[in-house]
Each structure stands twice: as structure tokens, then as C-alpha cells.
Protein backbone atom coordinates (compact mmCIF):
# COMPACT_ATOMS: atom_id res chain seq x y z
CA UNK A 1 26.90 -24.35 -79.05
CA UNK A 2 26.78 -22.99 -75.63
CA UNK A 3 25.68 -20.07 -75.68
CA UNK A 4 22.49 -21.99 -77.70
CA UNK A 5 21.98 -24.24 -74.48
CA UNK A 6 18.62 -24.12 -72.36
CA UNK A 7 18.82 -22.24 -69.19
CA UNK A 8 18.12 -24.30 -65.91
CA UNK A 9 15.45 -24.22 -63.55
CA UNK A 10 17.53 -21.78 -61.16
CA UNK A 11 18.75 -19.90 -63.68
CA UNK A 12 15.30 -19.44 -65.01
CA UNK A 13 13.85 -18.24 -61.85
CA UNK A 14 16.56 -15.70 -61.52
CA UNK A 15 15.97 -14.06 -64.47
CA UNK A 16 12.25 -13.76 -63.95
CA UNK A 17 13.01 -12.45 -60.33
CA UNK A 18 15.49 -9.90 -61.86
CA UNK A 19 12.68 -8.78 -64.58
CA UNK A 20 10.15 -8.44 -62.26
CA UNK A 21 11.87 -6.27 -59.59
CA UNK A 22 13.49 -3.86 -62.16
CA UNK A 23 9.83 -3.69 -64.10
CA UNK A 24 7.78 -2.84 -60.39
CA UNK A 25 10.47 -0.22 -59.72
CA UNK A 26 9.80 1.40 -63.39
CA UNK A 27 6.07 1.15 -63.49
CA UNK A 28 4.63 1.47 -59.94
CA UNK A 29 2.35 4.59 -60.39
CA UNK A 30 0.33 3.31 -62.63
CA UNK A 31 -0.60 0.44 -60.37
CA UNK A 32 -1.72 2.94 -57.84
CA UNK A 33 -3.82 5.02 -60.70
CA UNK A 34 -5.48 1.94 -61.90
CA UNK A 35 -6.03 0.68 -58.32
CA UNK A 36 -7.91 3.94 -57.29
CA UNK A 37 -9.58 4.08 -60.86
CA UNK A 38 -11.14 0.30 -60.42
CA UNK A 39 -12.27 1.78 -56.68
CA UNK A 40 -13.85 5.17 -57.76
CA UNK A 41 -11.01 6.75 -55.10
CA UNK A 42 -8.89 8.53 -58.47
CA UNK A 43 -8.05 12.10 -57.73
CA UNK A 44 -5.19 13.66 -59.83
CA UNK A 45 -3.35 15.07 -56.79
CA UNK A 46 -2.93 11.70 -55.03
CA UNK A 47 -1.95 10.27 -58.54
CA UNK A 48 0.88 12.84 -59.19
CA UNK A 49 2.24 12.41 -55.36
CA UNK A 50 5.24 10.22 -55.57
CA UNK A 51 3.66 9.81 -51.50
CA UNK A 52 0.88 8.13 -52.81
CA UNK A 53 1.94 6.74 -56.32
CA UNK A 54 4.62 4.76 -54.43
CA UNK A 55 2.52 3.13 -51.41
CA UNK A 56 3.14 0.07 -51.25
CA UNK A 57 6.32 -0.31 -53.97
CA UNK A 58 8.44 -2.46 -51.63
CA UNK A 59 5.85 -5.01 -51.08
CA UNK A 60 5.18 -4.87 -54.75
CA UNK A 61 8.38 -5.03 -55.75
CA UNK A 62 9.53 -8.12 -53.14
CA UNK A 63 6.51 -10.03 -53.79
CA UNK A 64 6.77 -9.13 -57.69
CA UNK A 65 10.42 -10.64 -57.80
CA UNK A 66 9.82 -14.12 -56.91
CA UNK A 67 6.16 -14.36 -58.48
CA UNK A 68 8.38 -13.63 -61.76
CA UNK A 69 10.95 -16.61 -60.70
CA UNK A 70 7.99 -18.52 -60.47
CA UNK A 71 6.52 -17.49 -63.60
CA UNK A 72 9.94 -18.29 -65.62
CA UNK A 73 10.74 -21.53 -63.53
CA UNK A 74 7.08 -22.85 -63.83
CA UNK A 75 7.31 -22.13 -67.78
CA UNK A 76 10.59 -23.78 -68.29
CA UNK A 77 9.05 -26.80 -66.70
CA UNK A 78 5.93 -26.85 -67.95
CA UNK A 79 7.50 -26.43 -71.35
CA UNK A 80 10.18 -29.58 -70.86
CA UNK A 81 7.18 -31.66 -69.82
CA UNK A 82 4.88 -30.76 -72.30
CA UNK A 83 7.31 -31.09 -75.23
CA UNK A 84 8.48 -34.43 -74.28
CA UNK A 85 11.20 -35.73 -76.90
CA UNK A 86 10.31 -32.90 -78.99
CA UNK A 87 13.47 -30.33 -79.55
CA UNK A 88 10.30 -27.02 -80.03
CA UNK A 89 7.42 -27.41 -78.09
CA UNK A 90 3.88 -26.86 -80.27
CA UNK A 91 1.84 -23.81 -79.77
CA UNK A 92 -0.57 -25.53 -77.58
CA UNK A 93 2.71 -26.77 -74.98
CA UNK A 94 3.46 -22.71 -75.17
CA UNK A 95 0.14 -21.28 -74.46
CA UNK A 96 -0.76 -23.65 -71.53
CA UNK A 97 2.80 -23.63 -70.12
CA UNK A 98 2.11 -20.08 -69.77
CA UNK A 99 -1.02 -20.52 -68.26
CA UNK A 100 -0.22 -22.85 -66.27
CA UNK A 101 2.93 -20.94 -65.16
CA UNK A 102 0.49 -17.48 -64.03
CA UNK A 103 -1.59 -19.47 -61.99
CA UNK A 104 0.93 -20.95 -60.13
CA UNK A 105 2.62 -17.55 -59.64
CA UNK A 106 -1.01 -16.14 -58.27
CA UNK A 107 -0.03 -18.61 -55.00
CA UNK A 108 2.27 -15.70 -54.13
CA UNK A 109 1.05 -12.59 -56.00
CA UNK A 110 -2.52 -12.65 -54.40
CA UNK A 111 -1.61 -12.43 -51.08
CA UNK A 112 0.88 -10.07 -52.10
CA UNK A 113 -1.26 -7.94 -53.26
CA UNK A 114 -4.17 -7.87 -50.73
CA UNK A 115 -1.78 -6.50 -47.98
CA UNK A 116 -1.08 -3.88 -51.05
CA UNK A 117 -4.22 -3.10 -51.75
CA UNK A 118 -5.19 -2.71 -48.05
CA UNK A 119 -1.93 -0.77 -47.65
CA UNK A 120 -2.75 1.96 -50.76
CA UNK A 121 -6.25 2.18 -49.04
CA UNK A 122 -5.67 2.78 -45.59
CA UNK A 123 -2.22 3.65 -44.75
CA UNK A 124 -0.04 2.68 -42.72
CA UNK A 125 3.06 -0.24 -43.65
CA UNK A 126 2.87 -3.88 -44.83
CA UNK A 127 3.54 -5.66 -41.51
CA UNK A 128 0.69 -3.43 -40.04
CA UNK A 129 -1.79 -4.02 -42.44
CA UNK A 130 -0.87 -8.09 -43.01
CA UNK A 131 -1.15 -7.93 -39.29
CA UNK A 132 -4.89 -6.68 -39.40
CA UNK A 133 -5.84 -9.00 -42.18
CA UNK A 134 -5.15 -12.02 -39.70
CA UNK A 135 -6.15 -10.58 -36.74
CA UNK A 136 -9.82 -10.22 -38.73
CA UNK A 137 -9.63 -13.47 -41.22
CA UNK A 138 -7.20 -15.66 -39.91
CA UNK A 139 -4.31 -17.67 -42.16
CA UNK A 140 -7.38 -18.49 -44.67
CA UNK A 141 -7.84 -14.52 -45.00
CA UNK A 142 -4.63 -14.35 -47.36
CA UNK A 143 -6.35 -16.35 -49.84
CA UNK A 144 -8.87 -13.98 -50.74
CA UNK A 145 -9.13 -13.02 -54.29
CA UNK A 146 -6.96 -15.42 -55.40
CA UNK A 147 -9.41 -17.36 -58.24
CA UNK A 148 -9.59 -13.99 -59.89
CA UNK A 149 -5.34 -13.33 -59.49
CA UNK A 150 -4.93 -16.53 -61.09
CA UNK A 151 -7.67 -15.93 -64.33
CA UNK A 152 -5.71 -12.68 -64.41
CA UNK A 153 -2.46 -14.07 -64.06
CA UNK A 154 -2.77 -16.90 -66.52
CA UNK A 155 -3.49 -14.45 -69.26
CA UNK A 156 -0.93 -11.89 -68.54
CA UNK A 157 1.47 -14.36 -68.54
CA UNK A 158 0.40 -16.37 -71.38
CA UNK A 159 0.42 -13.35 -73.30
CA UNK A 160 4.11 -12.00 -72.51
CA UNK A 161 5.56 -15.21 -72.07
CA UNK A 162 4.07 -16.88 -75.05
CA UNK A 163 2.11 -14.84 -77.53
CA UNK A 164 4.86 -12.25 -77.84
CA UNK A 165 7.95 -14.22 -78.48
CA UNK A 166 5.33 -16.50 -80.53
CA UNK A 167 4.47 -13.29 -82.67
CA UNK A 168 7.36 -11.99 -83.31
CA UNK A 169 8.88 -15.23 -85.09
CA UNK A 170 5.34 -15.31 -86.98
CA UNK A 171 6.01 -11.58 -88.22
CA UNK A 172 10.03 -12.35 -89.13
CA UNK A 173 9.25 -15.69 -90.96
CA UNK A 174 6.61 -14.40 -92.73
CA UNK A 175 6.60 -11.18 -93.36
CA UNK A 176 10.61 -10.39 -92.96
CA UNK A 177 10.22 -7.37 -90.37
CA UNK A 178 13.55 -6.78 -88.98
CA UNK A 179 13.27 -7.81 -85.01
CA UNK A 180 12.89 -4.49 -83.68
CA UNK A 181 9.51 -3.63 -85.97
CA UNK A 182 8.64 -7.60 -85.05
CA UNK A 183 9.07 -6.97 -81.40
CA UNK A 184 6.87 -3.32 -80.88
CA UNK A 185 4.47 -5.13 -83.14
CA UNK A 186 3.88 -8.23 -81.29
CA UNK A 187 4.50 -6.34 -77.84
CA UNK A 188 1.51 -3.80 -78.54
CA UNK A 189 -0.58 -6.81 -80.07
CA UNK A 190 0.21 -9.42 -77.21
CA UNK A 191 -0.19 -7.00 -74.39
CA UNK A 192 -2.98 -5.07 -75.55
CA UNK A 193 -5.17 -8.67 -76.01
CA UNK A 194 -4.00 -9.81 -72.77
CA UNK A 195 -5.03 -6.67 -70.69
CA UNK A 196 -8.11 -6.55 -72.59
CA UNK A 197 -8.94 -10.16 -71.81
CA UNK A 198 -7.71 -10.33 -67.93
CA UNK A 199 -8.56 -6.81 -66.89
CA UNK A 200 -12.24 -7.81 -65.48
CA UNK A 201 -10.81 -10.43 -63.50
CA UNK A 202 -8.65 -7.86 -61.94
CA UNK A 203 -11.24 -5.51 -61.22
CA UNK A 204 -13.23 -8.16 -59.21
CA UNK A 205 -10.32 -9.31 -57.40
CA UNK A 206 -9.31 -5.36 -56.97
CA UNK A 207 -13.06 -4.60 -55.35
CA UNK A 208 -12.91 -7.91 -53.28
CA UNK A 209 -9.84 -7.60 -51.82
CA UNK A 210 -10.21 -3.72 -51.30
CA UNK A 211 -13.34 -4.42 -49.58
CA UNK A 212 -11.88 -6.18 -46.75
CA UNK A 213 -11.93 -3.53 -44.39
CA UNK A 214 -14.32 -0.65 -44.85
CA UNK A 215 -14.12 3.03 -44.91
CA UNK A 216 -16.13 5.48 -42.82
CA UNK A 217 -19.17 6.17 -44.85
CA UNK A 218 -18.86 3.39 -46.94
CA UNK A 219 -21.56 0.86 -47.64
CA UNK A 220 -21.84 -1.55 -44.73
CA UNK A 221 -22.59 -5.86 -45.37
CA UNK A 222 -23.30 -6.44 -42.12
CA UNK A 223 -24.12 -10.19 -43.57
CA UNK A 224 -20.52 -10.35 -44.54
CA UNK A 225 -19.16 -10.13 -40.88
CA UNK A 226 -16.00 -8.61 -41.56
CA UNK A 227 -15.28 -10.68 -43.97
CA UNK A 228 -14.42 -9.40 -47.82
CA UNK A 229 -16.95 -9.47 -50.48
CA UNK A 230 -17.64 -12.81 -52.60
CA UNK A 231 -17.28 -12.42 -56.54
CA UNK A 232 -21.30 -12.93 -56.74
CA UNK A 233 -21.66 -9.45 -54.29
CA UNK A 234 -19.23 -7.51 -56.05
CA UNK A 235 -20.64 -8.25 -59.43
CA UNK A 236 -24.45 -6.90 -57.73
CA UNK A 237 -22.58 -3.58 -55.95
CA UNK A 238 -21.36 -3.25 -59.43
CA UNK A 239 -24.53 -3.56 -61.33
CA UNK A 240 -26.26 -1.44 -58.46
CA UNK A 241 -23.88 1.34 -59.48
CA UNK A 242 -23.95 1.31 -63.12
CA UNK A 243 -23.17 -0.28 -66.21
CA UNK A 244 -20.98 -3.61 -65.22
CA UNK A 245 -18.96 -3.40 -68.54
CA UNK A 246 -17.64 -0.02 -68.23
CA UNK A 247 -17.20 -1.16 -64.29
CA UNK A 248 -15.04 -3.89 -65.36
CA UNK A 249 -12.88 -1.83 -67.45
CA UNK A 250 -12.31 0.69 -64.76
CA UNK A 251 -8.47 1.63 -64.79
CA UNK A 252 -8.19 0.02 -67.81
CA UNK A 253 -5.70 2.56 -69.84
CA UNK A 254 -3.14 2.44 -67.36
CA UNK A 255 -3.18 -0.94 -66.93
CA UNK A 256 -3.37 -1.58 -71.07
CA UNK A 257 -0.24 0.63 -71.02
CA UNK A 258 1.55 -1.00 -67.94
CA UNK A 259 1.00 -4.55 -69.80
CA UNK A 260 2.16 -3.34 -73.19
CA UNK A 261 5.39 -2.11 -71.34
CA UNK A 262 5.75 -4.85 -68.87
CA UNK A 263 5.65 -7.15 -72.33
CA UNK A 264 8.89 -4.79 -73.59
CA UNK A 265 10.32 -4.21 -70.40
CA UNK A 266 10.18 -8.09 -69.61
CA UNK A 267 11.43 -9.25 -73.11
CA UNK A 268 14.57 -6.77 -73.24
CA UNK A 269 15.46 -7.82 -69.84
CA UNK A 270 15.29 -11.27 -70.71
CA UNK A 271 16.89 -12.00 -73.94
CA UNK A 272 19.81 -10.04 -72.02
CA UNK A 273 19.71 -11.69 -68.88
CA UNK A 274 19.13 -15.30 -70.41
CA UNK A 275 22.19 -14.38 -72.72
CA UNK A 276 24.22 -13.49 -69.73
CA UNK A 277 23.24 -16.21 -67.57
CA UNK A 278 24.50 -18.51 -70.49
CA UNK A 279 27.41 -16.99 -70.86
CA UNK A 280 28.59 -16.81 -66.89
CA UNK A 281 28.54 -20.20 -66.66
CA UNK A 282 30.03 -22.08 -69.22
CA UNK A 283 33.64 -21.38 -68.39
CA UNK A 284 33.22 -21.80 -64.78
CA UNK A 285 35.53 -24.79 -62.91
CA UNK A 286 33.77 -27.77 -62.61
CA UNK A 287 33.74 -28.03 -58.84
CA UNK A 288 31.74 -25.02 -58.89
CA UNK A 289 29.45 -25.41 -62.22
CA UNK A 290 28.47 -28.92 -61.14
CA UNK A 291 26.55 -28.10 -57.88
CA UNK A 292 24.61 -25.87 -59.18
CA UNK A 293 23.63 -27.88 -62.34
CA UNK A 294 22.98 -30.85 -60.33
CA UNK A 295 19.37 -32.24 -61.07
CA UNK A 296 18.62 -28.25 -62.56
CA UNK A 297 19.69 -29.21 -66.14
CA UNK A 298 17.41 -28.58 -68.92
């Protein structure tokens, strides 16, 4: 049936860019609370100041759409790979095309988000402050933080991606739930693990890149030279302040509750948008529907 058939590469990607632009949009402030919560820098009149709350949205929200496209693409390939001749790919073709698929995205989000970051900290606008990161690191500078974006990223994505649509056929198979109980189930279950698991990686990648420039009266590393803290030196200015583990889960309620909704935000949006994108196409002229299928099929 057509409305049955696998989505292309393209078509893919432009779903995930359309989820992740409409989910930024929805959920910004709670990037900025858990952002200032991870540096120690919360105060409840910044966090309520759509000023503040929304530094640094269109950045977020430009980068954010084609991370997602390459989240969705890099899954749907991943997937056709991994599955071979197979019709359903196996758990273990899910989980690591997910995987696979956040790290790839953390090419683009990491650099995304240090000019963020830098942005929410300091002021100013992203061409300013992606201006001063090269001016002090170079072309190299943009690539800080990103082994801890892509630890993060592989689990976030894994989680929405694969453990939730995963989940939810486990709970209506087995234990009948109509898909509406199966879907708040296995969105609260799949993004509460995956925030839970990622959310120190983020942390360390949130104090290293935030570190890059310093504040007046901050703590100076005059060994560092400008440059931004290494995970090793964060994890000691951590220790040096107090217990690591509560450290590491700094910010860690908004960002449980931004993943939880990012996993219903980004399912609604896609069983929608996957069901329209199948159904634009398949009555198209051929002189039009051909081109764009060309070497793209699934």
C-alpha cells in the first residue's frame, strides 16, 4: 500500500528538520534554566524574562532544524544498512542506528551550541560571539565539547528515536494498552532513562564550553591560555566545589522534563508529518516524483 511505503532519505530529513524547529520554538526556556542551573548563574528573575529565557532561540532553533534532519536521515540509513534483506530491523539495528544517528548529528549541534552557550552568558548576538570564539581558538575552537555532545546526543536520540516507538509496540502487544496510554507510558519511561543517563555528559560539555571566555571575578587558568577547560579540569573544579554527583545532575528537572516532552512533541509531529509526506507524493506526475526519488528510495 502506499501510504505503508518507507519514507526517503530527503523526506526523512525534512521531517526531522520540521520536528526540531517547531520543538526549540515550544521548549526554549527551559534550555536557558537548565543552562544557568548546570553554571550556578540561576536566578528566578532572569528565568521568568522572556529577554533572557529566549537568548539565543534563533541559533537554537536554526541549528536544531537540520541536527534533527540529520538525526532522521542518519537513522533511516543506518537502519536500511543494518537490516540488510530483513523487512524489521532487530532491536540491536534500532538502538545503534540511533546511536549512531546522535553522534553524527553532534557534528552540527556542538558548535551550535557553544556560540549559544557563549551567547546566554555574555550577551550580545550569534555572529558576534562565533566571531570571538575564532578570533581566540581558531576553526579548531568550534569543536570544543563535542565528545561530550555526542555521548549526550547518542542517548537522547537512541532513546526518542528508538526506545519509545520500541516501547510502545512492547506495551500494545503485550499488555493491549490502547496507543495513547502506550505512548505517555513509553514517552515518560524512554525520556526519563535517557535524560537520566546523558545528563552528566551535558553538564561537562555545558561547563567546558561555558568556560571559554571568563567572567570578571571568575576563577582564572592562566595554564589554559584562553583556551576552554578539558573534561579532566572540569571534573576537579567540580569536585573542588562539592559533591560531583549532585554537580552532574545540576539542571537536571528541566532538562528530565524538556526530554520527556521533546519524546511527545517529536513523536506527534512525526507520525503526522511521515503520514503526510507519504501521502503528498504518491499522486504526483511522474516528471516531477521521479527527480526527487532518484537514488533517495528506501
Amino acid at each position: 500500500m502506499a501510504s505503508a511505503r518507507k519514507l526517503s532519505v530527503a523526506e526523512d530529513s525534512l521531517v526531522g528538520a520540521s520536528c526540531g524547529a517547531l520543538e526549540v520554538l515550544i521548549m526554549q526556556p527551559l534550555v536557558y534554566w537548565k543552562t544557568e542551573l548546570q553554571q550556578q548563574r540561576f536566578t528566578l528573575a532572569r528565568a521568568l524574562n522572556p529577554r533572557f529565557a529566549y537568548r539565543g532561540v534563533w541559533v537554537s532553533a536554526g541549528s536544531c532544524a537540520p541536527i534533527t534532519a540529520i538525526q532522521f536521515g542518519a537513522n533511516g540509513v543506518c537502519l536500511r544498512f543494518l537490516a540488510g534483506t530483513s523487512t524489521e530491523p532487530c532491536i540491536a539495528a534500532k538502538i545503534s542506528s540511533g546511536m549512531l544517528a546522535g553522534m553524527a548529528s553532534a557534528l552540527v549541534q556542538s558548535p551550535c551550541q557553544l556560540v549559544e552557550i557563549n551567547q546566554q552568558k555574555h550577551g550580545g548576538n550569534m555572529f558576534a560571539t562565533a566571531q570571538q570564539i575564532y578570533r581566540s581558538c581558531g576553526g579548531l575552537g568550534f569543536g570544543i565539547g563535542y565528545s561530550m555532545t555526542a555521548v549526550r546526543e547518542g542517548i537522547f536520540c537512541c532513546g526518542y528515536i528508538a526506545a519509545l516507538p520500541m516501547l510502545r509496540q512492547l506495551l500494545i502487544q503485550r499488555w493491549e494498552l490502547p496507543d495513547s496510554a502506550a505512548t505517555a507510558v513509553a514517552g515518560i519511561c524512554a525520556g526519563a532513562a535517557s535524560a537520566v543517563l546523558s545528563h552528566p555528559a551535558d553538564t561537562i560539555k555545558t561547563r567546558i564550553q561555558g568556560s571559554l571566555f571568563q567572567e570578571p571575578g571568575a576563577k582564572k587558568h592562566p595554564e589554559l591560555n584562553g583556551r576552554a577547560l578539558g573534561i579532566r579540569t572540569a571534573l576537579a573544579e567540580m569536585r573542588v566545589s562539592g559533591s560531583l554527583l549532585s554537580q552532574c545532575y545540576g539542571g537536571a528537572a528541566p532538562r528530565i522534563i524538556r526530554i520527556i516532552s521533546c519524546g511527545f512533541i517529536y513523536d506527534a509531529l512525526r507520525r503526522n508529518f511521515e503520514a503526510m509526506a507519504r501521502g503528498v507524493g504518491r499522486d504526483w506526475p511522474e516528471q516531477i516524483k521521479a527527480p526527487l526519488q532518484l537514488g533517495l528510495k528506501a
